[in-house]
PDB file of N, CA and C in Angstrom:
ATOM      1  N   UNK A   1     -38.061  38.140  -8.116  1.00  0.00           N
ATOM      2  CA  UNK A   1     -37.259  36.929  -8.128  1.00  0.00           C
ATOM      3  C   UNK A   1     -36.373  36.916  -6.883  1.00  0.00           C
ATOM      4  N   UNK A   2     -36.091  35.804  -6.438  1.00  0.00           N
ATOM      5  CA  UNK A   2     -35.346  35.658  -5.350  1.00  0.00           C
ATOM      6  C   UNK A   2     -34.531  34.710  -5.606  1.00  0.00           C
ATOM      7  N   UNK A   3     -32.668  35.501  -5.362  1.00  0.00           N
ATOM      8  CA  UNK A   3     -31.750  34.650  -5.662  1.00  0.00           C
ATOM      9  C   UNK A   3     -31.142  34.333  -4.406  1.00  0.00           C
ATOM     10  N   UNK A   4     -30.530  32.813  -4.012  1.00  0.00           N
ATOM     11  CA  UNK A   4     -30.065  32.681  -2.566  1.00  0.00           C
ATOM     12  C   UNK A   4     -28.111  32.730  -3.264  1.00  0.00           C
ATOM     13  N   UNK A   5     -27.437  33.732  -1.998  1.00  0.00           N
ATOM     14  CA  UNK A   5     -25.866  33.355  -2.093  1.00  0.00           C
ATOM     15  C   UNK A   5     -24.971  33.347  -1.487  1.00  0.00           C
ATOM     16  N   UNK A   6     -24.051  32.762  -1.261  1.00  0.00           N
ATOM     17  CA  UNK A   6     -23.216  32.555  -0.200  1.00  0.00           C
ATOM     18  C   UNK A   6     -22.390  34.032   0.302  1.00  0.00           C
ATOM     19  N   UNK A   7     -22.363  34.417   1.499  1.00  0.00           N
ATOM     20  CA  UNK A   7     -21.865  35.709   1.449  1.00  0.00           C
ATOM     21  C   UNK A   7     -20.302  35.917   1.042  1.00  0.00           C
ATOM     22  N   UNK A   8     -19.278  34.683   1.256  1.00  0.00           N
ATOM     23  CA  UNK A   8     -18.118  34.941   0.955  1.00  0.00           C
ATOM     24  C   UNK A   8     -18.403  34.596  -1.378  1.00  0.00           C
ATOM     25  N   UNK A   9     -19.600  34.505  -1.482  1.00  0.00           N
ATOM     26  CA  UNK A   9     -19.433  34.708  -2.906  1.00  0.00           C
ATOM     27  C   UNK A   9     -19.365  36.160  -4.035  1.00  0.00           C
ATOM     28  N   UNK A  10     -18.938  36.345  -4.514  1.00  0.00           N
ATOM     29  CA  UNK A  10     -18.387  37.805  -5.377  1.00  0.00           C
ATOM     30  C   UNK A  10     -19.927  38.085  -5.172  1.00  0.00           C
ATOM     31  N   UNK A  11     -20.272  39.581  -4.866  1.00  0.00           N
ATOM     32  CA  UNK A  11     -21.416  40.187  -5.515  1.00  0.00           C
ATOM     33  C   UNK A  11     -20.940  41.092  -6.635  1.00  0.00           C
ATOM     34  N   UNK A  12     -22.764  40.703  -7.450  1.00  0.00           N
ATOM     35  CA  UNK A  12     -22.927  41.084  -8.751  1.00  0.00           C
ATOM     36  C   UNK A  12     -24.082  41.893  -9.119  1.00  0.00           C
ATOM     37  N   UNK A  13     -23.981  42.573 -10.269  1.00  0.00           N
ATOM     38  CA  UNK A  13     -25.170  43.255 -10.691  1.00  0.00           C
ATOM     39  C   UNK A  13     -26.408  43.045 -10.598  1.00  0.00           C
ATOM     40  N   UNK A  14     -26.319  41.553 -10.964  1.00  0.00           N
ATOM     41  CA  UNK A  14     -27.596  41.015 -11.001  1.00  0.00           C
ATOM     42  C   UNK A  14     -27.998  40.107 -10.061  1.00  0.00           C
ATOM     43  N   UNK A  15     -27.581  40.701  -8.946  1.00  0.00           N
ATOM     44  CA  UNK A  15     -27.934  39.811  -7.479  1.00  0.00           C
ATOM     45  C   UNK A  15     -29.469  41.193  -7.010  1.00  0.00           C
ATOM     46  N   UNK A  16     -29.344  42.131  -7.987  1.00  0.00           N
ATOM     47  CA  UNK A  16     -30.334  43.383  -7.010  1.00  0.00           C
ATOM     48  C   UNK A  16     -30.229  43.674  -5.773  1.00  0.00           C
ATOM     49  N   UNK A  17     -31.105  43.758  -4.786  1.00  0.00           N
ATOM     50  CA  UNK A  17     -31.112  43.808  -3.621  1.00  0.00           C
ATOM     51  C   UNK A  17     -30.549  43.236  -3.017  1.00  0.00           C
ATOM     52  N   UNK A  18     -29.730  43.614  -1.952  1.00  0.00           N
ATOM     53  CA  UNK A  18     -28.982  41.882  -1.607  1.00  0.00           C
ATOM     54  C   UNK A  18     -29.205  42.475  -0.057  1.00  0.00           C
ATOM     55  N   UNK A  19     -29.679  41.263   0.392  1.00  0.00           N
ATOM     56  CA  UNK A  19     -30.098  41.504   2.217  1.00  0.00           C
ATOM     57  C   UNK A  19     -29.377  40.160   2.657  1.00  0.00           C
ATOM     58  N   UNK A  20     -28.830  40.474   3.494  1.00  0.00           N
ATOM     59  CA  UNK A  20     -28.367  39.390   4.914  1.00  0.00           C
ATOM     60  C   UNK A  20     -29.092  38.769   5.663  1.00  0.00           C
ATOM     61  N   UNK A  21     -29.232  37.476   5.763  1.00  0.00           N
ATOM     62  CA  UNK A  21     -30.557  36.999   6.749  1.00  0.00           C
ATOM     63  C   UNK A  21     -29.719  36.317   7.968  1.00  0.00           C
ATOM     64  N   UNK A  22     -29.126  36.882   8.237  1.00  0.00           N
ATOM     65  CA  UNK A  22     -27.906  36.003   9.627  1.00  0.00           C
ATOM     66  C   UNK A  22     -27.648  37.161  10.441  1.00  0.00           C
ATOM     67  N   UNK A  23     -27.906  36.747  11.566  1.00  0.00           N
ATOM     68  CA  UNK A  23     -27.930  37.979  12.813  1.00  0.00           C
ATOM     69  C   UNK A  23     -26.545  37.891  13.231  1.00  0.00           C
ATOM     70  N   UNK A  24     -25.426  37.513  12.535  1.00  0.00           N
ATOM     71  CA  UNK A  24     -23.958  37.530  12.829  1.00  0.00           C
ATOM     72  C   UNK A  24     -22.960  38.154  11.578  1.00  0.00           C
ATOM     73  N   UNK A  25     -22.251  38.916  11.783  1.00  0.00           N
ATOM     74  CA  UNK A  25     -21.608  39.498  10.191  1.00  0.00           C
ATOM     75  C   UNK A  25     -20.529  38.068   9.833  1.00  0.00           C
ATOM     76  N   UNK A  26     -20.746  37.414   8.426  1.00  0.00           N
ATOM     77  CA  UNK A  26     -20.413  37.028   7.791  1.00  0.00           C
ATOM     78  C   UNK A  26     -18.655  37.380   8.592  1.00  0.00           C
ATOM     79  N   UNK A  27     -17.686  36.030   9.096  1.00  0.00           N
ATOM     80  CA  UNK A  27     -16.463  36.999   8.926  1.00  0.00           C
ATOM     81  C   UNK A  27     -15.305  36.718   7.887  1.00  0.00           C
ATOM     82  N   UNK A  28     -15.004  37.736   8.283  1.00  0.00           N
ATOM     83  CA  UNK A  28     -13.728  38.105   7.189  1.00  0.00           C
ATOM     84  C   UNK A  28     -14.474  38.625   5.967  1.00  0.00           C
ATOM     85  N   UNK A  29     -15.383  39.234   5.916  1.00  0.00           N
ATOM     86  CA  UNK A  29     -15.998  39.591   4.680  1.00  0.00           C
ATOM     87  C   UNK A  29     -16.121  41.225   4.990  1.00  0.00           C
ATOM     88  N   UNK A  30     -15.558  42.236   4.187  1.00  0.00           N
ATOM     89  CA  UNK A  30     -15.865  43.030   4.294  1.00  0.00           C
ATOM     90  C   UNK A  30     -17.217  44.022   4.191  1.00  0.00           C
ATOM     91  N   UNK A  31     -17.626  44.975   5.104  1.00  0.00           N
ATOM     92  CA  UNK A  31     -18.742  45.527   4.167  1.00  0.00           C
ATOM     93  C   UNK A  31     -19.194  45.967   2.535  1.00  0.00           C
ATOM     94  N   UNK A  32     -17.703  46.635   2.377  1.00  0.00           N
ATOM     95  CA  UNK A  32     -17.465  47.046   0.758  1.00  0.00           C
ATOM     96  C   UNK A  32     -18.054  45.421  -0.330  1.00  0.00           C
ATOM     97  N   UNK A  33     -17.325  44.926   0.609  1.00  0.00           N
ATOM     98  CA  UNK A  33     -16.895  43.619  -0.285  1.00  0.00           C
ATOM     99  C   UNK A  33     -18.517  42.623  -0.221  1.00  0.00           C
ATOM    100  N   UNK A  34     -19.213  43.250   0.759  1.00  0.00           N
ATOM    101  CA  UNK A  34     -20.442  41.885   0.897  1.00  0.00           C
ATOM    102  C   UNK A  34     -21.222  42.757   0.388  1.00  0.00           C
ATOM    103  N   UNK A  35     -21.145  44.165   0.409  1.00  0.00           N
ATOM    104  CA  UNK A  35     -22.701  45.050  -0.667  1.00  0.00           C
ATOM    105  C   UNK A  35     -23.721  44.702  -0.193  1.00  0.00           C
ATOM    106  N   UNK A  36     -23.915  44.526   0.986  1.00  0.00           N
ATOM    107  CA  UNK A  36     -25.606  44.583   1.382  1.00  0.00           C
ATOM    108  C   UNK A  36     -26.299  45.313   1.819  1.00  0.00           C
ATOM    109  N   UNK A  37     -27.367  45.703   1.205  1.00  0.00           N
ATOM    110  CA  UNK A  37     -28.359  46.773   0.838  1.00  0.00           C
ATOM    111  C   UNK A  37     -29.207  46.959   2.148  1.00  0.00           C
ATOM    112  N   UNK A  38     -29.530  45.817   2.690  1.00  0.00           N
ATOM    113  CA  UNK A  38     -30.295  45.434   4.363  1.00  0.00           C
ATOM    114  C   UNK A  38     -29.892  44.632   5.084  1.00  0.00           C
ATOM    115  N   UNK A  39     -29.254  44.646   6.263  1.00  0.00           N
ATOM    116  CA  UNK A  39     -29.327  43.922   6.971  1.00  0.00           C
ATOM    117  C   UNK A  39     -30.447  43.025   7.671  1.00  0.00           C
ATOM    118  N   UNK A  40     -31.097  42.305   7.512  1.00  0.00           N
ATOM    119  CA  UNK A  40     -32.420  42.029   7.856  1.00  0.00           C
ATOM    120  C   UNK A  40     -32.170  41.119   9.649  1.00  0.00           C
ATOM    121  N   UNK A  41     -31.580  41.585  10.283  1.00  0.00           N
ATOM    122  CA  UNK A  41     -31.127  40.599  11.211  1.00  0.00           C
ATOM    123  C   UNK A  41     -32.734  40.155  12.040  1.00  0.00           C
ATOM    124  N   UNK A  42     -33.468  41.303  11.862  1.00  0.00           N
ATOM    125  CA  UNK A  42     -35.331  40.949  12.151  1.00  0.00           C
ATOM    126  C   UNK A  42     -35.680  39.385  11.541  1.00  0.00           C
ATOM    127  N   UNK A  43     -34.937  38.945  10.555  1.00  0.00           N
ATOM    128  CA  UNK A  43     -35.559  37.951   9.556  1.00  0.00           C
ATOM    129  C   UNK A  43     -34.559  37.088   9.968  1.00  0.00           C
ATOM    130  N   UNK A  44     -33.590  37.053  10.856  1.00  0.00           N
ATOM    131  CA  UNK A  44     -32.556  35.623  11.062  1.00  0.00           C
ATOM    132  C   UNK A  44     -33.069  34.658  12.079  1.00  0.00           C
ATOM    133  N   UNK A  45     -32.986  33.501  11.939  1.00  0.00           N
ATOM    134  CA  UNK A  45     -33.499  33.039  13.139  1.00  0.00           C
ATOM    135  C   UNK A  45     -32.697  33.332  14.367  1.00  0.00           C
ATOM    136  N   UNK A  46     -33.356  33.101  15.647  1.00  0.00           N
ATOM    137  CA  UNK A  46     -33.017  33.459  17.454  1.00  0.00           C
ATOM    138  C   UNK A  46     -32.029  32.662  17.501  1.00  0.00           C
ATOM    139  N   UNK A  47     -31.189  33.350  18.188  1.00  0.00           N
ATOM    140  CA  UNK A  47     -30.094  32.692  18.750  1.00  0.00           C
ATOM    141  C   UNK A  47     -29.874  31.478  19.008  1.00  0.00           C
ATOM    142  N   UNK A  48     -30.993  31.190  19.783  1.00  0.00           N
ATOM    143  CA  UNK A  48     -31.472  29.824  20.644  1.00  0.00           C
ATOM    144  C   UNK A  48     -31.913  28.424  19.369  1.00  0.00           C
ATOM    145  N   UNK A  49     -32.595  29.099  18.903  1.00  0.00           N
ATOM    146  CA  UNK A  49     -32.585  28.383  17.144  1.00  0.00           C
ATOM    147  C   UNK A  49     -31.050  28.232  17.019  1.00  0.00           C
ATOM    148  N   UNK A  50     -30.631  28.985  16.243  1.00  0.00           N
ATOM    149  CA  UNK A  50     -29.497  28.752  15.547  1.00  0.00           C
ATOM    150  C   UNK A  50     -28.387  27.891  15.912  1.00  0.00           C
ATOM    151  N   UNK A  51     -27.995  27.595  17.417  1.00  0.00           N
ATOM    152  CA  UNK A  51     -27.370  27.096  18.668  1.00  0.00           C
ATOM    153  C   UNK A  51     -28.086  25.972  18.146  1.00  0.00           C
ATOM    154  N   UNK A  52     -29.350  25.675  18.590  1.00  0.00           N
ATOM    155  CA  UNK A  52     -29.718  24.297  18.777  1.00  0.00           C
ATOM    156  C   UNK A  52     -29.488  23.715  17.019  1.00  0.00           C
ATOM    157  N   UNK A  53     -29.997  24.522  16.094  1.00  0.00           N
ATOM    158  CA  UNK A  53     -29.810  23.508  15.082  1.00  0.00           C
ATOM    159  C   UNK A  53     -28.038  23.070  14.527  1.00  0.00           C
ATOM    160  N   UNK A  54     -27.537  24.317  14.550  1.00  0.00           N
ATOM    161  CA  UNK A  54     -25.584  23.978  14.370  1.00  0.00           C
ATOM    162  C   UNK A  54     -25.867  23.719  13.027  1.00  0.00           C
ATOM    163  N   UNK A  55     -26.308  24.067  12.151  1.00  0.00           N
ATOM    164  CA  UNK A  55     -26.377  23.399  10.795  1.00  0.00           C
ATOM    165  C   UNK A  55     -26.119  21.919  10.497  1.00  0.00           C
ATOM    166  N   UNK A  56     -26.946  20.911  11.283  1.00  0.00           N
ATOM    167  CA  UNK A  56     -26.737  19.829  10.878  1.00  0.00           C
ATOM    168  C   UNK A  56     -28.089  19.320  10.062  1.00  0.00           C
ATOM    169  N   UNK A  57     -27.556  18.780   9.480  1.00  0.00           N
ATOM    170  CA  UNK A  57     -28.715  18.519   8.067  1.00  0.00           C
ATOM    171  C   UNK A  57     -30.323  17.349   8.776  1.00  0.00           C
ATOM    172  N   UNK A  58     -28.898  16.334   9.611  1.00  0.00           N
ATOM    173  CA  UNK A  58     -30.643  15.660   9.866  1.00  0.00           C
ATOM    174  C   UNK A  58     -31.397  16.398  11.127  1.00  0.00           C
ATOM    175  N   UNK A  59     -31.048  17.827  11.064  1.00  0.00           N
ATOM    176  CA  UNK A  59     -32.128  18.552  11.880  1.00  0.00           C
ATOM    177  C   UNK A  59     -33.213  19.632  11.115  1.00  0.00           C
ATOM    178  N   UNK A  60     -32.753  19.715  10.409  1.00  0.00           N
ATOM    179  CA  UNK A  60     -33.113  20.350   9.322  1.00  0.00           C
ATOM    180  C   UNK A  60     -34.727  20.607   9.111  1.00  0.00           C
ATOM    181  N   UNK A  61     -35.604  19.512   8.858  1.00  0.00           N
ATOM    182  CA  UNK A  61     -36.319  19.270   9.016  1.00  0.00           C
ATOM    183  C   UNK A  61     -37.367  20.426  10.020  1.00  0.00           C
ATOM    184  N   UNK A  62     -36.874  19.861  11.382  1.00  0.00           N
ATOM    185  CA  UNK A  62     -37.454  20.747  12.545  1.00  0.00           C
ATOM    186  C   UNK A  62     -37.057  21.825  12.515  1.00  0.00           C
ATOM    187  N   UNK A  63     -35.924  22.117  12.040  1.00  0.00           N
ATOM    188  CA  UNK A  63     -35.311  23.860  11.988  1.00  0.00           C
ATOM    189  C   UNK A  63     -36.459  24.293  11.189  1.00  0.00           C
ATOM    190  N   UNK A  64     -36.428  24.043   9.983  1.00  0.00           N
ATOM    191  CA  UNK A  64     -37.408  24.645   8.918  1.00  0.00           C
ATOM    192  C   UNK A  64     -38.834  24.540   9.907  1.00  0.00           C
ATOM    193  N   UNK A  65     -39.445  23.742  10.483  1.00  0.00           N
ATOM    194  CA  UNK A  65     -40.630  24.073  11.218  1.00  0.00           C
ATOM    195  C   UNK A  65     -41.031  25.025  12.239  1.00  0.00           C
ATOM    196  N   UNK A  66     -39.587  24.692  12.943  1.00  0.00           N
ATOM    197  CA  UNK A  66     -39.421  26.040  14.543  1.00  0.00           C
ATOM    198  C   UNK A  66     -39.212  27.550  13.630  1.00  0.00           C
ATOM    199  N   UNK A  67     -38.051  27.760  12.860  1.00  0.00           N
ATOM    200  CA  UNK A  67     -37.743  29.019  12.060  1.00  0.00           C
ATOM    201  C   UNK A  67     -39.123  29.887  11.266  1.00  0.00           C
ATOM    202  N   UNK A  68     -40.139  28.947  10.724  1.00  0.00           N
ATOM    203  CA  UNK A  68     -41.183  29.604   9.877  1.00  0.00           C
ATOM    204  C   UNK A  68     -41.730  30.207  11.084  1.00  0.00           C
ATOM    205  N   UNK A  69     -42.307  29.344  12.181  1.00  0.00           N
ATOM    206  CA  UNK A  69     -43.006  29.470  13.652  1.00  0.00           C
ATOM    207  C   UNK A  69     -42.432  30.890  14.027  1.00  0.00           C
ATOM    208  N   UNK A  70     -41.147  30.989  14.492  1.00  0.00           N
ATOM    209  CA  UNK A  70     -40.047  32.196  14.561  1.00  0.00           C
ATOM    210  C   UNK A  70     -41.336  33.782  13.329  1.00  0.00           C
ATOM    211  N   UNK A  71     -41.024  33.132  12.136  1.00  0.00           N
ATOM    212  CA  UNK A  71     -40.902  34.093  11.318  1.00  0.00           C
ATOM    213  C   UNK A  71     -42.460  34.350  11.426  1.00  0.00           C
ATOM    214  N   UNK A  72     -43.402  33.934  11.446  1.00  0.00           N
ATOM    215  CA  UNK A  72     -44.942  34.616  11.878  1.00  0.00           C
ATOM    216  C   UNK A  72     -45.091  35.135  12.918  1.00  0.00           C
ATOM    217  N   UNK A  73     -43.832  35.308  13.487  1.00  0.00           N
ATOM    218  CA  UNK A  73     -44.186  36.977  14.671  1.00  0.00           C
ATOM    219  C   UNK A  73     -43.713  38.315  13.987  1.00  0.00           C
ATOM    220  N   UNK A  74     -43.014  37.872  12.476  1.00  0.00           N
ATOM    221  CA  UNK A  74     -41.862  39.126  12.068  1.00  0.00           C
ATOM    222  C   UNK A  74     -42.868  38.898  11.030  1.00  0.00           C
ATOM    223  N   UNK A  75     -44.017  39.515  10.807  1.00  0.00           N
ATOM    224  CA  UNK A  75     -44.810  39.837  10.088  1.00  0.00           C
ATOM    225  C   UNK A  75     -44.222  40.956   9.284  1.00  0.00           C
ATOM    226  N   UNK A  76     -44.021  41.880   9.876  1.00  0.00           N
ATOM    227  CA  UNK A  76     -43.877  43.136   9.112  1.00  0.00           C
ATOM    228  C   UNK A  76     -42.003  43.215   8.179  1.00  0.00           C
ATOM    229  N   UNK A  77     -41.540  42.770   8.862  1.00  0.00           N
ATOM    230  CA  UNK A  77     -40.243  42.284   8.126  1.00  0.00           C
ATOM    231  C   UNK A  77     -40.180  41.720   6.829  1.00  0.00           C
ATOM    232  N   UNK A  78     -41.256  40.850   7.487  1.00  0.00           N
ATOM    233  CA  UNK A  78     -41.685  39.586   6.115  1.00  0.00           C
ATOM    234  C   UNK A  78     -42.444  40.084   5.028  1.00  0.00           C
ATOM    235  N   UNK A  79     -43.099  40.895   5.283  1.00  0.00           N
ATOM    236  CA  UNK A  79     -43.941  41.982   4.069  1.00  0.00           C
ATOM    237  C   UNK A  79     -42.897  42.438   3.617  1.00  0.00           C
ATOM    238  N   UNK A  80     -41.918  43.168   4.112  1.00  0.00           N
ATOM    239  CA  UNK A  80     -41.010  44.195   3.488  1.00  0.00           C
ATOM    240  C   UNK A  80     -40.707  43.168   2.440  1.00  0.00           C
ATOM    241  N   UNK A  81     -39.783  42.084   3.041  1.00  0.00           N
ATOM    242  CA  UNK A  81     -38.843  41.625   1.830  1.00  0.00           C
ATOM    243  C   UNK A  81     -39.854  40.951   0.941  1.00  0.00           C
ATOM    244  N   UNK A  82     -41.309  40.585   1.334  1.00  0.00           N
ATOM    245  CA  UNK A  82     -42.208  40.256  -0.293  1.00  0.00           C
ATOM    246  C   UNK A  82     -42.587  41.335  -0.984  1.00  0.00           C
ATOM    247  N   UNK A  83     -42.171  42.293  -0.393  1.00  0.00           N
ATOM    248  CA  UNK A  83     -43.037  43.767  -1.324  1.00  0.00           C
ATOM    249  C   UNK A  83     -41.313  43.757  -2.208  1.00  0.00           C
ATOM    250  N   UNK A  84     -40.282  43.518  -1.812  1.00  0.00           N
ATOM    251  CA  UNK A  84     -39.112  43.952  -2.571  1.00  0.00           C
ATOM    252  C   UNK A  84     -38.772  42.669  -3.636  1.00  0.00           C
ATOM    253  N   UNK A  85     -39.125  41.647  -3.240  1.00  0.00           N
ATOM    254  CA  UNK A  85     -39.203  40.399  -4.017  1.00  0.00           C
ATOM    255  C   UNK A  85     -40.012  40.666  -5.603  1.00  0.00           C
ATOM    256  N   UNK A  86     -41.230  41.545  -4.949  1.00  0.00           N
ATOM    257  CA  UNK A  86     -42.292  41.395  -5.881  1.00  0.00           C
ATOM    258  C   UNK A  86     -41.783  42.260  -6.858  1.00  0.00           C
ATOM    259  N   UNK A  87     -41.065  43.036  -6.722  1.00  0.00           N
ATOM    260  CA  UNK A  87     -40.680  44.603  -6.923  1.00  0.00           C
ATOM    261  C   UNK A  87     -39.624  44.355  -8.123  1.00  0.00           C
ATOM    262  N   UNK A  88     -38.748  43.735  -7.632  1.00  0.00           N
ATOM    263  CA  UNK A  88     -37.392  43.806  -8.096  1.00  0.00           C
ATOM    264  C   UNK A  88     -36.353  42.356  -7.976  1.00  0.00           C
ATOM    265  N   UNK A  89     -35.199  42.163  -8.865  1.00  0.00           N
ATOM    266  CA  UNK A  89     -34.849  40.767  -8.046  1.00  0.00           C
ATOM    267  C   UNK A  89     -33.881  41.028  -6.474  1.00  0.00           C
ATOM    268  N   UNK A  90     -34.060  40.250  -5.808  1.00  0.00           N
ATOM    269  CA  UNK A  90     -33.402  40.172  -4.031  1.00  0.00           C
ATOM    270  C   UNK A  90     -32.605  39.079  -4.010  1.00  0.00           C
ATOM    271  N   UNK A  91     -31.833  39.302  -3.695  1.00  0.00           N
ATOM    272  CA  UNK A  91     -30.533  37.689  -3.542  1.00  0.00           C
ATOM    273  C   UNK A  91     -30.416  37.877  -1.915  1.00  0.00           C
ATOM    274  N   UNK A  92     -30.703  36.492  -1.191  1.00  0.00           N
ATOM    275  CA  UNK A  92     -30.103  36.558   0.005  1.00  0.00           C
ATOM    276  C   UNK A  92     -29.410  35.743   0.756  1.00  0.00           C
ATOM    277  N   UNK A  93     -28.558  36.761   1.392  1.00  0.00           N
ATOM    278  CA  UNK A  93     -26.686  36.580   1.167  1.00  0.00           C
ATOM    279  C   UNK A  93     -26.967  36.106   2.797  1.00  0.00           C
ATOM    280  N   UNK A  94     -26.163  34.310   3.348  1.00  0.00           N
ATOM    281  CA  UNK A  94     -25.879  34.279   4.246  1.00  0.00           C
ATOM    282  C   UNK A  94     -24.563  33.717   4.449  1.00  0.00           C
ATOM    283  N   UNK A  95     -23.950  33.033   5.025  1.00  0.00           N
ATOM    284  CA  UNK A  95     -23.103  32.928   5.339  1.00  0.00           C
ATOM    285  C   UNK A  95     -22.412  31.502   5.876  1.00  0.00           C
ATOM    286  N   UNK A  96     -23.813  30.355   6.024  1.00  0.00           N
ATOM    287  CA  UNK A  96     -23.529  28.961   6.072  1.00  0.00           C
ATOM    288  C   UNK A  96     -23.039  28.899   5.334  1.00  0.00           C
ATOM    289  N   UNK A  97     -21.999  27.019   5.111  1.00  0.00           N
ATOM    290  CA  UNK A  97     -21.619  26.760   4.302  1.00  0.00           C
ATOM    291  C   UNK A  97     -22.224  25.577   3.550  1.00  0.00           C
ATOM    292  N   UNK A  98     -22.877  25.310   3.949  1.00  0.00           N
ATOM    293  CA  UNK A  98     -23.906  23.795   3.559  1.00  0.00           C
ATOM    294  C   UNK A  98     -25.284  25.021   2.497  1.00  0.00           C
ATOM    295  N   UNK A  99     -25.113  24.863   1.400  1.00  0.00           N
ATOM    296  CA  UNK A  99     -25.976  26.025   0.740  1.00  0.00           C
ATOM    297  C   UNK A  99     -27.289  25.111   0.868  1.00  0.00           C
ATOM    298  N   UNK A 100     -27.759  24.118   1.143  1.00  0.00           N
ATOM    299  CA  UNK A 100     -29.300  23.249   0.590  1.00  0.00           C
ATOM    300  C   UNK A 100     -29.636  23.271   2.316  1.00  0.00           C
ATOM    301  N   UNK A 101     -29.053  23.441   3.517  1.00  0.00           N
ATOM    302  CA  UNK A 101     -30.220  23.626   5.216  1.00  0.00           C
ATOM    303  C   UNK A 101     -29.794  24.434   5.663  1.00  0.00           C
ATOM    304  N   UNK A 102     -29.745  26.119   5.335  1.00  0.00           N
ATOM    305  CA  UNK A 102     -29.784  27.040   5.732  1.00  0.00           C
ATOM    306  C   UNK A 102     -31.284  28.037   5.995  1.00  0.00           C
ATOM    307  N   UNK A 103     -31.014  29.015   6.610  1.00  0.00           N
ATOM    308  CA  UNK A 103     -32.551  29.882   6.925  1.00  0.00           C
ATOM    309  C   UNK A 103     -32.415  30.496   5.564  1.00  0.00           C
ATOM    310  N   UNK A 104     -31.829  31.178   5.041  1.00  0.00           N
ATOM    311  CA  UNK A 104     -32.028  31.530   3.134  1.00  0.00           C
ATOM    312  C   UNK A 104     -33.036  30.580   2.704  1.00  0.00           C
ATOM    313  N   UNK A 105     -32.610  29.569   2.768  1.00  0.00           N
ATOM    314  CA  UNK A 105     -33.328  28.634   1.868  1.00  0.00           C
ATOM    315  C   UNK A 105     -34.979  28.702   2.523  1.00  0.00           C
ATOM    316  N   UNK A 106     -35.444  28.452   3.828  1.00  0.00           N
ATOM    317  CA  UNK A 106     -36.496  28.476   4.177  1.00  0.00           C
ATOM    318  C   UNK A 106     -37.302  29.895   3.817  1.00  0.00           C
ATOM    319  N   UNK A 107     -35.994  30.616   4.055  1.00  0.00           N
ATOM    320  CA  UNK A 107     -37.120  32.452   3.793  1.00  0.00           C
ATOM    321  C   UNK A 107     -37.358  32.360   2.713  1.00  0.00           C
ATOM    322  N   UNK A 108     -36.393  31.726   1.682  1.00  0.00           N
ATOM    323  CA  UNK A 108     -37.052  31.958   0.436  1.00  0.00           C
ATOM    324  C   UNK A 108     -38.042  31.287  -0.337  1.00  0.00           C
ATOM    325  N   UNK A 109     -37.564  29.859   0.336  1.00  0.00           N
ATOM    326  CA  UNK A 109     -39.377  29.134   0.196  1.00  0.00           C
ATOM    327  C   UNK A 109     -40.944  30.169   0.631  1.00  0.00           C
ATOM    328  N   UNK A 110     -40.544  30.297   1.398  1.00  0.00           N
ATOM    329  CA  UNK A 110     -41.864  31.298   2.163  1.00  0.00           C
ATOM    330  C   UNK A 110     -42.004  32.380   1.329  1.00  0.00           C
ATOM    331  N   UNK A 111     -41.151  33.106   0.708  1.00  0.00           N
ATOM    332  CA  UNK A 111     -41.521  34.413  -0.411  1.00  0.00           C
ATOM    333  C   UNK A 111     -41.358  34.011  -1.824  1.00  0.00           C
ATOM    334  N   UNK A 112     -41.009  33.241  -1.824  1.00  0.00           N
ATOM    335  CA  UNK A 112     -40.880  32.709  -3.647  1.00  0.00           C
ATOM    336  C   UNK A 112     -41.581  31.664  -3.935  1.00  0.00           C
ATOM    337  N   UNK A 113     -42.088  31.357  -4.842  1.00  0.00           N
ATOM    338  CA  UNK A 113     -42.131  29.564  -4.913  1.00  0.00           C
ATOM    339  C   UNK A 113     -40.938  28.731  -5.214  1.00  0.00           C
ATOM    340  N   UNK A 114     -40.083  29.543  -6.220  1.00  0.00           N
ATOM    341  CA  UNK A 114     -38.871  28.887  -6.828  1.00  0.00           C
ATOM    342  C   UNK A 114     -37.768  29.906  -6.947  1.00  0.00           C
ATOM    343  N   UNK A 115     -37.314  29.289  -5.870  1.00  0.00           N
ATOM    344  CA  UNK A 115     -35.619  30.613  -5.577  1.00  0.00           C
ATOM    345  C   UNK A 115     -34.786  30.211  -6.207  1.00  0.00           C
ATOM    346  N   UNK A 116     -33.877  30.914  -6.631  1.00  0.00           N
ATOM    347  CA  UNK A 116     -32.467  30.483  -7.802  1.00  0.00           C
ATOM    348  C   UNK A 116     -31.533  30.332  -6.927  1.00  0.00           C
ATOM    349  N   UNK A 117     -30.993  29.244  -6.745  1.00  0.00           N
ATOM    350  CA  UNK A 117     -29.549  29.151  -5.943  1.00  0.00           C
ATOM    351  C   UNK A 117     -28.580  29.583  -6.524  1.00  0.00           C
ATOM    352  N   UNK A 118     -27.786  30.387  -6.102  1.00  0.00           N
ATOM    353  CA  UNK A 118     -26.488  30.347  -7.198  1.00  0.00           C
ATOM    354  C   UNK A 118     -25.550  30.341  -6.321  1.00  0.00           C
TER     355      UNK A 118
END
């Protein structure tokens, strides 16, 4: 199962695995305090991505197209977190604040069919 969550949100028991998909530390969040098990910064989108999209929603769209594009070179990344998906539940913790056009949401389309937002 794959749960998506905001990183300034409390972690919990039942988040399991909890990996970071943002190649920037969450701030003001402590390590203690964010509990993440992997950093996956392999799995965040490029800089150059992230810059160009700014989290604006009516880009969204093309982000989600360029980011998957991105993520079929990180093959082996991308196995990991479906072998841990398959495994166990994974919550992944980023750090936008718009929770519905973030890269969470796209990774987890791509390894889940139906990710739990919380």
């Amino acid at each position: 199962m794959i749960k998506l969550k905001r990183a300034y949100q409390e972690a919990e028991e039942s988040d399991g695995v909890r990996v970071l998909v943002d190649s920037l530390w969450p701030r003001g969040v402590t390590k203690e305090r964010a509990a993440i098990d992997w950093w996956a910064k392999e799995l965040a989108p490029s800089p150059e991505l992230r810059r160009w999209f700014g989290h604006v929603p009516a880009r969204f769209t093309e982000f989600k197209e360029r980011y998957e594009a991105e993520l079929e070179r990180k093959h082996e990344a991308l196995t990991r977190l479906r072998d841990l998906a398959a495994s166990q539940s994974v919550t992944l913790v980023y750090g936008a604040k718009d929770t519905e056009h973030n890269q969470a949401v796209v990774l987890a389309g791509l390894v889940a069919a139906d990710p739990v937002i919380t």
